[in-house]
Each structure stands twice: as C-alpha cells, then as structure tokens.
N, C-alpha and C. Protein backbone atom coordinates (compact mmCIF):
# COMPACT_ATOMS: atom_id res chain seq x y z
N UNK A 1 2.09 -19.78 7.55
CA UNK A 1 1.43 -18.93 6.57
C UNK A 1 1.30 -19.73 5.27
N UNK A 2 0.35 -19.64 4.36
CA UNK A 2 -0.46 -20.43 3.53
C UNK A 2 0.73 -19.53 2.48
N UNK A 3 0.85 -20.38 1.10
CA UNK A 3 1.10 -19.89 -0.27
C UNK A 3 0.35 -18.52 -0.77
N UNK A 4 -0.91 -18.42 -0.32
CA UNK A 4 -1.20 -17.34 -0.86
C UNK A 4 -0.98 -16.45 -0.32
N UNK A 5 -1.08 -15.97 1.42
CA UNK A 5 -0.86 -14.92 1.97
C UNK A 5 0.49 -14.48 1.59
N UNK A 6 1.95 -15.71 2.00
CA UNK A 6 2.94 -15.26 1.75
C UNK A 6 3.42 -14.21 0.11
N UNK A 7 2.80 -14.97 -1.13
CA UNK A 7 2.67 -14.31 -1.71
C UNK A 7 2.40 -12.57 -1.56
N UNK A 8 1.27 -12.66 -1.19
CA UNK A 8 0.63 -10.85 -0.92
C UNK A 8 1.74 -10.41 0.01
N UNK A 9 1.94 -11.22 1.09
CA UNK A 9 3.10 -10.34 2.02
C UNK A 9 4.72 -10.32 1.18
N UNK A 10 4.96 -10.92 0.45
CA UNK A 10 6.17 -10.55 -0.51
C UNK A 10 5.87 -9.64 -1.47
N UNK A 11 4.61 -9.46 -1.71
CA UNK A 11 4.77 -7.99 -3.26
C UNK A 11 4.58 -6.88 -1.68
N UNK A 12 4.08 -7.11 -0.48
CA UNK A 12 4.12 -5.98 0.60
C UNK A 12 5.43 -5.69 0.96
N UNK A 13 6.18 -6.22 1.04
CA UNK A 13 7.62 -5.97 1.67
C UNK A 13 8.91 -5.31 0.45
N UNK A 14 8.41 -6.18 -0.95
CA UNK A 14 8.91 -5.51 -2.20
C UNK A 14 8.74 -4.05 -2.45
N UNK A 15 7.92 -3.65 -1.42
CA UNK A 15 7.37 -1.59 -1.94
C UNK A 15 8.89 -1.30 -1.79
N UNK A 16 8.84 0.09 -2.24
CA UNK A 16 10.46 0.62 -1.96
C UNK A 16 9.75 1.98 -1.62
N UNK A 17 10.77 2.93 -1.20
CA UNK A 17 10.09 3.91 -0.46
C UNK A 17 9.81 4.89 -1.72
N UNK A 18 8.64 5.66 -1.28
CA UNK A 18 7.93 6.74 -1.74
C UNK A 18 6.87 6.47 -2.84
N UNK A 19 6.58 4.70 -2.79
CA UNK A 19 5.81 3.76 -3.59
C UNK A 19 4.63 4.04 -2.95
N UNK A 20 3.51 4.18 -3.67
CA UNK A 20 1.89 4.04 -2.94
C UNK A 20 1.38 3.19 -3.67
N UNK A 21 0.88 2.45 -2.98
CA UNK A 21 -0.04 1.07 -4.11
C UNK A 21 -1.40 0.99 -3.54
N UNK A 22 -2.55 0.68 -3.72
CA UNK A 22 -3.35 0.41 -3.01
C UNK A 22 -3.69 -1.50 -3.28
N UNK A 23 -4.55 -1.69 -1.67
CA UNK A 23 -4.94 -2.98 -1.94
C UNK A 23 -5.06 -4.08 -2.81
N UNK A 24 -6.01 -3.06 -3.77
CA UNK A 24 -5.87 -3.91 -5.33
C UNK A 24 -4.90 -4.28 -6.06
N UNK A 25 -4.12 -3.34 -5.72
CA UNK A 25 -2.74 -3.52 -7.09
C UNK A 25 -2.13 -4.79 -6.04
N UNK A 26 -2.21 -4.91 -4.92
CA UNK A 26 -0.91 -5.75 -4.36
C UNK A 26 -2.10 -7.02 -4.09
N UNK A 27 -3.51 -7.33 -4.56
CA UNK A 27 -3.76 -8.70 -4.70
C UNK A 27 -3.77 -8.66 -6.12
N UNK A 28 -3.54 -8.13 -6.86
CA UNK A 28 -3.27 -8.00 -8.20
C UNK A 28 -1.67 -8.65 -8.44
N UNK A 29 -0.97 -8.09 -8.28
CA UNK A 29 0.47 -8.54 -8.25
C UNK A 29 1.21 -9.84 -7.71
N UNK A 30 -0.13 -10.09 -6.80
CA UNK A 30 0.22 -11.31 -6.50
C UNK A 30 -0.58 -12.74 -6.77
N UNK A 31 -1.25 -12.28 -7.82
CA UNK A 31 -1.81 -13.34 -8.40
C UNK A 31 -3.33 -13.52 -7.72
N UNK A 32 -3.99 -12.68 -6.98
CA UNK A 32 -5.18 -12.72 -6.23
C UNK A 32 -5.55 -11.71 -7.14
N UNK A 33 -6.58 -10.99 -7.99
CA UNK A 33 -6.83 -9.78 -8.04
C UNK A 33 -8.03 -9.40 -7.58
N UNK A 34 -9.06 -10.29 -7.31
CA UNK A 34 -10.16 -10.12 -6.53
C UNK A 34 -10.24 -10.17 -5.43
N UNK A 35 -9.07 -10.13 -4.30
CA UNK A 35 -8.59 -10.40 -3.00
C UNK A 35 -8.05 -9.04 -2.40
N UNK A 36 -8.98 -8.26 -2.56
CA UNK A 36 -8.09 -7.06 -1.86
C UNK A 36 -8.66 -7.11 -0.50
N UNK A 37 -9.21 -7.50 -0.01
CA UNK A 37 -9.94 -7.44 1.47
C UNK A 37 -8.62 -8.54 1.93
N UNK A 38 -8.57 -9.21 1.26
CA UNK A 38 -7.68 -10.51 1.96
C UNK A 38 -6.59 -9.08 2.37
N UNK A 39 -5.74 -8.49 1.21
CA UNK A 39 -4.63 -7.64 1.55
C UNK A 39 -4.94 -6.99 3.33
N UNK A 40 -5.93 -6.18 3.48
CA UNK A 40 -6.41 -5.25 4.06
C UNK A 40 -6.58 -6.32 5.34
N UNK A 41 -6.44 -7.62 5.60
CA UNK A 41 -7.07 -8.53 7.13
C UNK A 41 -5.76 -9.00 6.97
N UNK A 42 -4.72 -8.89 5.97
CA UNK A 42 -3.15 -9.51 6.35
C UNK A 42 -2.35 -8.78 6.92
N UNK A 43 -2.38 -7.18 6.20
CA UNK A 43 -1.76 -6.00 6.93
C UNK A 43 -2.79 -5.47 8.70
N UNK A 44 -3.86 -5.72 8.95
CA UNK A 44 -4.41 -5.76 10.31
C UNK A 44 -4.07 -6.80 10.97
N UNK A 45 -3.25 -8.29 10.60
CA UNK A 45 -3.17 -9.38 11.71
C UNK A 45 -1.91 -9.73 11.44
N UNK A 46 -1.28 -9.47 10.99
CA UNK A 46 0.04 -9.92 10.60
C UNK A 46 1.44 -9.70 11.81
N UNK A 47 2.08 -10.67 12.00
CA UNK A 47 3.07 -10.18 13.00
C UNK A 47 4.37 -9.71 12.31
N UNK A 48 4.11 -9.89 10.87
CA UNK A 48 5.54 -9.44 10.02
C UNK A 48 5.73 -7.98 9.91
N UNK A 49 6.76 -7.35 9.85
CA UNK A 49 7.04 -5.86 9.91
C UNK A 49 7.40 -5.89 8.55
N UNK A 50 5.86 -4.92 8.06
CA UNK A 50 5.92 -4.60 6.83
C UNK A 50 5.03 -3.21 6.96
N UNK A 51 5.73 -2.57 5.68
CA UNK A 51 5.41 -1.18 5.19
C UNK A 51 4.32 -0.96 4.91
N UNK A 52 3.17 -1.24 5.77
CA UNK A 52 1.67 -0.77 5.62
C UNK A 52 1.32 0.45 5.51
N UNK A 53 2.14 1.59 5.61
CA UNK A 53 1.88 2.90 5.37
C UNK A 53 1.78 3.24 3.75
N UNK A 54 2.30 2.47 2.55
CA UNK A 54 2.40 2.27 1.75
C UNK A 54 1.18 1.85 0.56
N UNK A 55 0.19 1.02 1.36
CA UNK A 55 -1.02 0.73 0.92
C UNK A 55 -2.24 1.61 1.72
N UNK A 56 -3.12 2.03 0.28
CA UNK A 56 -4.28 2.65 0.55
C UNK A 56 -5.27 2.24 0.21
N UNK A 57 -6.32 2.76 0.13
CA UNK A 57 -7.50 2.23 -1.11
C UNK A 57 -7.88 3.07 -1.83
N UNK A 58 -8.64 2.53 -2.76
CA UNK A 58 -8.29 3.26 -4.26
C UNK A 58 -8.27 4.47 -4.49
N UNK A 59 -8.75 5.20 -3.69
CA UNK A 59 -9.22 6.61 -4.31
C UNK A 59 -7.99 7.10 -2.99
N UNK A 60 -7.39 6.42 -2.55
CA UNK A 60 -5.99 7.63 -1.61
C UNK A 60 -6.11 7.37 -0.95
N UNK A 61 -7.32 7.14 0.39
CA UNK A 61 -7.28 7.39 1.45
C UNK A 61 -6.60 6.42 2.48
N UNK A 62 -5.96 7.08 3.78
CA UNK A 62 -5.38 6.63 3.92
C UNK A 62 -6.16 5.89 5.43
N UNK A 63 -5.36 4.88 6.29
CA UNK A 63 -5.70 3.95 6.90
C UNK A 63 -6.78 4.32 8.12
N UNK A 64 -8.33 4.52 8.43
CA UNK A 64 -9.02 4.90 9.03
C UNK A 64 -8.61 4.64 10.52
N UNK A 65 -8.17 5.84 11.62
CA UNK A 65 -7.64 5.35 12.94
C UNK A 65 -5.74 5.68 12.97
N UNK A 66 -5.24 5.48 12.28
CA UNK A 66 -3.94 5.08 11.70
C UNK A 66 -3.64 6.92 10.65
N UNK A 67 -4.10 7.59 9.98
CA UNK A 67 -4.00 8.81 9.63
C UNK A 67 -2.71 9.22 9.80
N UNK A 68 -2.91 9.68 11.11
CA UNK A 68 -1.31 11.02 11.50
C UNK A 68 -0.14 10.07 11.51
N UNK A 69 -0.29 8.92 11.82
CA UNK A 69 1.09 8.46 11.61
C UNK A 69 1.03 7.70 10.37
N UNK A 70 0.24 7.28 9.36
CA UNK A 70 0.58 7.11 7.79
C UNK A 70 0.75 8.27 7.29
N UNK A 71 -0.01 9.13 7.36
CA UNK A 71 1.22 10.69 6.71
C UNK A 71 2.14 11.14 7.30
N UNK A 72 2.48 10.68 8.20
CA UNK A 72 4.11 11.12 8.68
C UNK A 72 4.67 10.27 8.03
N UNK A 73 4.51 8.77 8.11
CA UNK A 73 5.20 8.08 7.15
C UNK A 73 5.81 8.21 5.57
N UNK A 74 4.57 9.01 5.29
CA UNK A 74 4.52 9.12 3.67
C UNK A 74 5.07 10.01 3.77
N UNK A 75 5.04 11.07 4.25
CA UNK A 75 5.74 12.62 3.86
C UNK A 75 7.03 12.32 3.69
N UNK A 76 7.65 11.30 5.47
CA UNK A 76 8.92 11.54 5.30
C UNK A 76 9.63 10.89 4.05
N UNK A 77 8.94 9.79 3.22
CA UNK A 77 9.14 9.57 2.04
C UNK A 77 9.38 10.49 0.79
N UNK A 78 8.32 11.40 0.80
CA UNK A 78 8.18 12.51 -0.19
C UNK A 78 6.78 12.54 -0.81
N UNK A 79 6.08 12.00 -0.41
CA UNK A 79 5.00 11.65 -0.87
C UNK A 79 4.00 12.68 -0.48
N UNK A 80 3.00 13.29 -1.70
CA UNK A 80 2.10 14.27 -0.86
C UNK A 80 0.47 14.01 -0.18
N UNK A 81 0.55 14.31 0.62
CA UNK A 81 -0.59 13.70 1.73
C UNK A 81 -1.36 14.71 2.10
N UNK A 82 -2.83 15.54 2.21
CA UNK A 82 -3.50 16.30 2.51
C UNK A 82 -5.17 15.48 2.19
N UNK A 83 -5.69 16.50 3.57
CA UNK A 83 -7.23 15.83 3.97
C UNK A 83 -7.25 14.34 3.80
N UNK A 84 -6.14 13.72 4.57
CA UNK A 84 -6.47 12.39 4.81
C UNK A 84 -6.51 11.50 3.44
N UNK A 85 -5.74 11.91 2.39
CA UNK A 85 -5.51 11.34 1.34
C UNK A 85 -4.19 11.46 0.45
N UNK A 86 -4.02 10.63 -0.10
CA UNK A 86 -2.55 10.69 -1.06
C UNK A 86 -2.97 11.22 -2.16
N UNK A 87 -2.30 12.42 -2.83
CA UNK A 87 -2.19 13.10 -3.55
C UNK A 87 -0.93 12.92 -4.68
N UNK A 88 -0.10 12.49 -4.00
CA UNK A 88 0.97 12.27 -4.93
C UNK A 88 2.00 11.89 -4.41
N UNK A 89 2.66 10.33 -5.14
CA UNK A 89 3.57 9.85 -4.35
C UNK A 89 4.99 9.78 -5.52
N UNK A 90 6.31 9.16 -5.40
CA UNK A 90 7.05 9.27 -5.97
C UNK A 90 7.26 8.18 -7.37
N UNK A 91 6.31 6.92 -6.54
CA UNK A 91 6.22 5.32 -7.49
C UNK A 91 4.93 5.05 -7.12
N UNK A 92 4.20 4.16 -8.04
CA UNK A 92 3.33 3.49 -7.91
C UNK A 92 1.93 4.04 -8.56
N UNK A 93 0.72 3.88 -7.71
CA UNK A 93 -0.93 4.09 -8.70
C UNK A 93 -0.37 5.42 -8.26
N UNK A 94 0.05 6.31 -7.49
CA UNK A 94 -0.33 8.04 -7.60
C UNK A 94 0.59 8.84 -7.55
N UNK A 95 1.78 8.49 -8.93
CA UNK A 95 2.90 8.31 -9.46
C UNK A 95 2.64 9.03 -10.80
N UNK A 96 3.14 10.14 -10.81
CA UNK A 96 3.39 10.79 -12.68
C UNK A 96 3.70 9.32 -13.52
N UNK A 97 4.43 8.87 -13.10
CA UNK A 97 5.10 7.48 -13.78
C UNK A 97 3.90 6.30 -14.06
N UNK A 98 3.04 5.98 -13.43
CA UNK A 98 1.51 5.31 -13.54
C UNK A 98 1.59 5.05 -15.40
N UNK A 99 1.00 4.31 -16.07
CA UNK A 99 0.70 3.03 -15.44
C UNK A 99 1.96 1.94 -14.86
N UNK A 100 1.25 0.94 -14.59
CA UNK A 100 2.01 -0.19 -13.77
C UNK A 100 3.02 0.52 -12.80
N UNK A 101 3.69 -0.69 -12.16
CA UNK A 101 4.59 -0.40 -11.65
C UNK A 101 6.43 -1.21 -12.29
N UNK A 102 6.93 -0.23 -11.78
CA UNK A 102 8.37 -0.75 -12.55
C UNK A 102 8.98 -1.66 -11.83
C-alpha cells in the first residue's frame, strides 16, 4: 500500500464509535481533500478490517446495497439512522458537537 492510501486508511481506522464522517472529511484529514472517490474505491477494495459503516456521503446517505446492515451498525452505536440516511450521530459531521472533529 502506497503513502497515500495508508494515510486515508489510518484517519479510517482512527473513527471511534458513534463517529460519522463522510468521504470528504477523511480525504480531508488525511491530507487528500479533493480525493474523496479515492476514500470510497479504498473502503470497496481493501482487505483491511475497517469501520466502513462509519463513512457516508455528504448529505447522510448511507452505503447503496450495504443499507440494513450500515444501520444496524450505526444504531448499535447510537447513532440515528432513518430513510436510508444519518440523522444524527454521537461525533463527527452529524454531531451537535460539529464543527471539526476532536
């Protein structure tokens, strides 16, 4: 794995639970910020076990195909999830706590 992916896959594995970030923020964080597609083809090919339930895109929604089991994921976090979108999570972009992340 190249310097840059590893990067993106270390701010991916850094989430902590009940964190929602989307794409952007995590090629943002990792020094890519125009690379969110890169995020989105690392979490689809990747053999590392990482918390992809965690990343969305911008406006909530959650992983097309993938749904019922990213909101089971999120719920059991605490996170609120309805019509296929994040509504409100505990950390991160859809976080009372917003901006940044801590």
């Amino acid at each position: 794995m190249n310097e840059r992916d590893q990067r993106i896959v270390d701010v991916i594995r850094a989430l902590r639970e009940g964190e929602v970030v989307t794409y952007g923020d995590i090629a943002e964080d990792a020094g890519y910020p125009k690379l969110s597609r890169l995020v989105g083809r690392i979490l689809a090919t990747t053999d590392e076990d990482l918390p992809w339930w965690r990343v969305v895109n911008s406006v909530g929604r959650l992983v097309p195909g993938h749904e019922r089991e990213q909101s089971a994921q999120l719920r059991s976090e605490g996170v609120k999830v309805s019509d296929g979108r994040v509504h409100k999570a505990r950390f991160g972009r859809f976080s009372s706590q917003r901006p940044g992340r801590p």
